[in-house]
N, C-alpha and C. Protein backbone atom coordinates (compact mmCIF):
# COMPACT_ATOMS: atom_id res chain seq x y z
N UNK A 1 70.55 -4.18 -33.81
CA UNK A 1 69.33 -4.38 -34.57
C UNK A 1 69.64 -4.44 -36.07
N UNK A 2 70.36 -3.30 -36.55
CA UNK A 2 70.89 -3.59 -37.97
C UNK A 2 71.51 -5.13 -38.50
N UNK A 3 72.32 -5.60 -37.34
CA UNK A 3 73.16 -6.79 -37.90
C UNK A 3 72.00 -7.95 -38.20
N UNK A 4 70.62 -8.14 -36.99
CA UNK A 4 69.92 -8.60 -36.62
C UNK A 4 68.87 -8.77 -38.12
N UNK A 5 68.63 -7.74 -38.65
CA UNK A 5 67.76 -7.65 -39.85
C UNK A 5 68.64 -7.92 -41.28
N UNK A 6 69.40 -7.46 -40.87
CA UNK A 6 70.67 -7.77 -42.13
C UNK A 6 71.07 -9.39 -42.46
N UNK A 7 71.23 -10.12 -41.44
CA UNK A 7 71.19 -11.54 -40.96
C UNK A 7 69.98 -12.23 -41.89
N UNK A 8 68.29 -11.62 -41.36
CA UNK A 8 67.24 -12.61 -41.75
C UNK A 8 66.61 -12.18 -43.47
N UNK A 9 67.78 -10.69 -43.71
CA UNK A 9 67.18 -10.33 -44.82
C UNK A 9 68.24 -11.06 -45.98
N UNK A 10 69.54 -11.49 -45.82
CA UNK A 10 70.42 -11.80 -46.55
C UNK A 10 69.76 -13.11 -46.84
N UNK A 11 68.94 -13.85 -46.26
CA UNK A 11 68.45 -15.15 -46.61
C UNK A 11 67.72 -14.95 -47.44
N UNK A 12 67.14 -14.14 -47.84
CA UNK A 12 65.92 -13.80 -49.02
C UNK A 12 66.33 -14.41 -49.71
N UNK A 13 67.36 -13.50 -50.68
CA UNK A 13 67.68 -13.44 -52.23
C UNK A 13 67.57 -14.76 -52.52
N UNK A 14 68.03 -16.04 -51.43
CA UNK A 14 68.57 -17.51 -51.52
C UNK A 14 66.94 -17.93 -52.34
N UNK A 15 66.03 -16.80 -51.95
CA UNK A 15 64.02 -17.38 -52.23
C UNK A 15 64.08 -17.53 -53.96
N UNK A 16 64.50 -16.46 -54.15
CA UNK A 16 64.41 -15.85 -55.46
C UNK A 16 65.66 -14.78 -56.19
N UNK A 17 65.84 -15.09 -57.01
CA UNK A 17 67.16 -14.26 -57.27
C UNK A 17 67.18 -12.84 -58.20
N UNK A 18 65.95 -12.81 -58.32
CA UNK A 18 65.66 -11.37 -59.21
C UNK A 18 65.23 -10.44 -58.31
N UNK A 19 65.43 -10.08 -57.12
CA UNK A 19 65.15 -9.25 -56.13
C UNK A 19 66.15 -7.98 -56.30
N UNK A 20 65.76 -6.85 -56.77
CA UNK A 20 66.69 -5.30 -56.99
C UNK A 20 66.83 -4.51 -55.93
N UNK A 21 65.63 -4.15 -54.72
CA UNK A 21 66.08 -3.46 -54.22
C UNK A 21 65.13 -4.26 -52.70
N UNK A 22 65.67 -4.16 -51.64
CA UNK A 22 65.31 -4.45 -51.04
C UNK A 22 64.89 -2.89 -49.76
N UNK A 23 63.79 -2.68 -49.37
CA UNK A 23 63.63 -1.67 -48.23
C UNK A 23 63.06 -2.12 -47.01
N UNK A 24 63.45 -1.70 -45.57
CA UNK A 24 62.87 -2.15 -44.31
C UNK A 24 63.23 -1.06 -43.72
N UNK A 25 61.69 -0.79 -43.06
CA UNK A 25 61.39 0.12 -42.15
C UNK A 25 60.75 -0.61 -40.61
N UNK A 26 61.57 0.28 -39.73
CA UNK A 26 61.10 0.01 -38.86
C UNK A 26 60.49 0.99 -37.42
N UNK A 27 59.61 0.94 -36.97
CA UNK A 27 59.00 2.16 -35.87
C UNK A 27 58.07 1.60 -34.94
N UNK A 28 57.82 2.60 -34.00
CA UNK A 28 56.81 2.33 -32.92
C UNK A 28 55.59 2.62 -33.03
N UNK A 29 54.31 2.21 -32.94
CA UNK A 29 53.26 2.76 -33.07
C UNK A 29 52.46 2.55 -32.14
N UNK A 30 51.62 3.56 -31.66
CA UNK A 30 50.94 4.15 -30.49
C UNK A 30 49.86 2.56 -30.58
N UNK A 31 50.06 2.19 -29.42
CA UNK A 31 48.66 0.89 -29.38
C UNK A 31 48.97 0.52 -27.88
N UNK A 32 47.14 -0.21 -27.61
CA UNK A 32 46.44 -0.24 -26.47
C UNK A 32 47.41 -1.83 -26.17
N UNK A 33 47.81 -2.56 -27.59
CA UNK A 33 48.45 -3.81 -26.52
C UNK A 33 49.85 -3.84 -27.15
N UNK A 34 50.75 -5.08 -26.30
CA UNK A 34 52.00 -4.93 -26.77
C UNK A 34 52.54 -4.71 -27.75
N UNK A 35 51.59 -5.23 -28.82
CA UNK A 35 52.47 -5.26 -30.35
C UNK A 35 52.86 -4.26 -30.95
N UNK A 36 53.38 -3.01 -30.51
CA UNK A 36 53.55 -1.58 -31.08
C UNK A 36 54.98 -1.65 -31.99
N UNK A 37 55.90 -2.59 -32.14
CA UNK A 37 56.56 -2.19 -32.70
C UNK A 37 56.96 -3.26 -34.00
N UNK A 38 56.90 -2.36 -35.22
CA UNK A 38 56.30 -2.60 -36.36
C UNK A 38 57.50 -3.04 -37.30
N UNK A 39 57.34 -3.66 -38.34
CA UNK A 39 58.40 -3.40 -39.12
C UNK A 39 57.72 -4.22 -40.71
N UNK A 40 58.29 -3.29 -41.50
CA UNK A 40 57.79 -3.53 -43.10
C UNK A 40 59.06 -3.76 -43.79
N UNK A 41 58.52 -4.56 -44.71
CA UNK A 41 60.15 -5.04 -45.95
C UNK A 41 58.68 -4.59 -46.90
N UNK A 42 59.60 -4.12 -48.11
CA UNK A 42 59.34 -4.31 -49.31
C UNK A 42 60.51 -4.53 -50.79
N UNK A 43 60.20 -5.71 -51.32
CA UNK A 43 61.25 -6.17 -52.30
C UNK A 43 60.45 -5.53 -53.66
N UNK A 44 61.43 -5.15 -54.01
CA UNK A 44 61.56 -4.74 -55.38
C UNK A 44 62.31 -5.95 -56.58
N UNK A 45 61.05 -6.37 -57.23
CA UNK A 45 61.00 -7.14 -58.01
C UNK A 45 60.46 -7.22 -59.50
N UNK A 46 61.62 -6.89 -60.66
CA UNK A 46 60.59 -6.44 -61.92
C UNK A 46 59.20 -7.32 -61.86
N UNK A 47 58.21 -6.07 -62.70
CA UNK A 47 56.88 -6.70 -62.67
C UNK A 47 55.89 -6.56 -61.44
N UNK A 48 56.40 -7.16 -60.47
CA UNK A 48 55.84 -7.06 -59.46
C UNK A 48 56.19 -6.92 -57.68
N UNK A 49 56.00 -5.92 -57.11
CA UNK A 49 56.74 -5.63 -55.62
C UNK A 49 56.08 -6.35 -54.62
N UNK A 50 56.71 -7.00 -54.03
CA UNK A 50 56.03 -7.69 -52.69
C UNK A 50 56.34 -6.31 -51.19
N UNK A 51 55.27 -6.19 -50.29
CA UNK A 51 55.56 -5.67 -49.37
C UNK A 51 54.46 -6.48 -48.33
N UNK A 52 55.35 -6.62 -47.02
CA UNK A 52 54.72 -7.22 -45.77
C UNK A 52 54.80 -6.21 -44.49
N UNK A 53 53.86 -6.11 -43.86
CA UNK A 53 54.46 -5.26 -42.87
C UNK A 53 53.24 -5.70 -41.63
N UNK A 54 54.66 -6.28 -40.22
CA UNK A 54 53.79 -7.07 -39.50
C UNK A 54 54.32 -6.27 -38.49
N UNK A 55 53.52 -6.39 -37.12
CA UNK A 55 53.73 -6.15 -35.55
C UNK A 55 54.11 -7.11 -34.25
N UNK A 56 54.92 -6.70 -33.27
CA UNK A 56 55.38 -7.25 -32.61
C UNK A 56 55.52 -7.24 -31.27
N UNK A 57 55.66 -7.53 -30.18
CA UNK A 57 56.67 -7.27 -29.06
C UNK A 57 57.46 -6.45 -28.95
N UNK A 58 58.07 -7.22 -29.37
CA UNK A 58 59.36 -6.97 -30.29
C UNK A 58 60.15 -6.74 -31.94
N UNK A 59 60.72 -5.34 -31.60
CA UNK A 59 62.04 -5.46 -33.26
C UNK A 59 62.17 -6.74 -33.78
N UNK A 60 62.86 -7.60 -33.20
CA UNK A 60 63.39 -8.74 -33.80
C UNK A 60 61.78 -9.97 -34.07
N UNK A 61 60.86 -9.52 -32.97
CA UNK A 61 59.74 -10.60 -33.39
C UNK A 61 59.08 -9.94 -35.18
N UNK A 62 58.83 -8.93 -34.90
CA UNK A 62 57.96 -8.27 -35.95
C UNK A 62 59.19 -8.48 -37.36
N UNK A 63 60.25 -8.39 -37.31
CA UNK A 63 61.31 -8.58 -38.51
C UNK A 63 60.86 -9.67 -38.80
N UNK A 64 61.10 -10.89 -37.86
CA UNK A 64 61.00 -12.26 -38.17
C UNK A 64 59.44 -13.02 -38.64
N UNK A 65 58.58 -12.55 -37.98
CA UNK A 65 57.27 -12.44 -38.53
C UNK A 65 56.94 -11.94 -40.22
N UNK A 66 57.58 -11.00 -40.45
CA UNK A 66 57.73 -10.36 -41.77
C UNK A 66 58.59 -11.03 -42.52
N UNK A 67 59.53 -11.59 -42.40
CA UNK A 67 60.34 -12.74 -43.03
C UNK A 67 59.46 -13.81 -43.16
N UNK A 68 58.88 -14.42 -42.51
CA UNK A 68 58.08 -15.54 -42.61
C UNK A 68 57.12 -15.08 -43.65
N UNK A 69 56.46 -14.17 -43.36
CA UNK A 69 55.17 -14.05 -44.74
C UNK A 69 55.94 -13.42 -45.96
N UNK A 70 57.45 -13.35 -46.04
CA UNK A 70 57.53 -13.20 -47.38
C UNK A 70 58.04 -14.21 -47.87
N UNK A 71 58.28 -15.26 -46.82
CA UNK A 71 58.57 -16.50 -47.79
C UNK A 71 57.80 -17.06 -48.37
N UNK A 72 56.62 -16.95 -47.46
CA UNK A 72 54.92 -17.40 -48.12
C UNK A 72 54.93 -16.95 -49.75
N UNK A 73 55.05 -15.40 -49.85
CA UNK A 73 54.63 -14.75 -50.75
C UNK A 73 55.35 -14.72 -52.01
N UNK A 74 56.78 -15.24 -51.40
CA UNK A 74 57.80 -15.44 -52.46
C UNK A 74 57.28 -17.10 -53.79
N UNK A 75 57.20 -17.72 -52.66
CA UNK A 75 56.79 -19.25 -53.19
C UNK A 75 55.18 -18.63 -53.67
N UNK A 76 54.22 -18.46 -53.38
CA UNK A 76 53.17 -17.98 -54.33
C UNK A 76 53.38 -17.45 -55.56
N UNK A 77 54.44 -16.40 -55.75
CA UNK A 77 54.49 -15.68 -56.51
C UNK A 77 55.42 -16.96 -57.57
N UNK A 78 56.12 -17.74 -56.88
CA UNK A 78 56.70 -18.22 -58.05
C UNK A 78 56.39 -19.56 -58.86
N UNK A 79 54.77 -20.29 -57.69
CA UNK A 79 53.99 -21.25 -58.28
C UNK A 79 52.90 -20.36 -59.67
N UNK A 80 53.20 -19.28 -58.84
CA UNK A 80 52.30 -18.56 -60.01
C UNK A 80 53.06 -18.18 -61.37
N UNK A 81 54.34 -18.11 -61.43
CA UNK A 81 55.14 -17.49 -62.86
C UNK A 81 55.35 -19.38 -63.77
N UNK A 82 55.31 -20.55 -62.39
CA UNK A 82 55.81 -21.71 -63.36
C UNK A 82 54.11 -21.82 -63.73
N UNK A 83 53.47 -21.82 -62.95
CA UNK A 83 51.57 -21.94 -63.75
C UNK A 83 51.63 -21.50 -65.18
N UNK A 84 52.06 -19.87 -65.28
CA UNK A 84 51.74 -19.13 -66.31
C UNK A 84 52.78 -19.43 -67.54
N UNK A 85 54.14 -20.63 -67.45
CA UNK A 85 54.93 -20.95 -68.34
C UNK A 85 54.40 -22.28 -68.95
């Protein structure tokens, strides 16, 4: 699982290159349907921190799910810094 998240998280930085600290958590949480197991990134980024934290099946679905909306959030964030130049 480590190599697995390590893999879809090393593609980040390629989003944006001012990324300092990167954190991912991952756990089970008590629920009535499959999606109990969870997982959150949060990037540490001067100015401003992005954090996503989605559910899954699966470890590897919920990682990859959470990768996907921070690419969303990455490209928002950076139509928004060329807007404001």
């Amino acid at each position: 699982m480590v190599k697995f998240v390590k893999n879809k998280i090393d593609k980040v930085p390629h989003l944006y290159g001012r990324i300092e600290i990167v954190q991912v958590f991952l756990k089970i949480e008590k629920s009535d349907s499959d999606d109990d197991k969870v997982c959150g990134i949060r990037l540490a980024i001067p100015g401003n921190d992005l954090f996503v934290k989605k559910e899954g099946e699966t470890f590897e679905a919920a990682v990859s799910k959470v990768i996907d909306a921070l690419h969303g959030e990455i490209e928002k964030m950076k139509t928004k810094l060329q807007d404001q130049q």
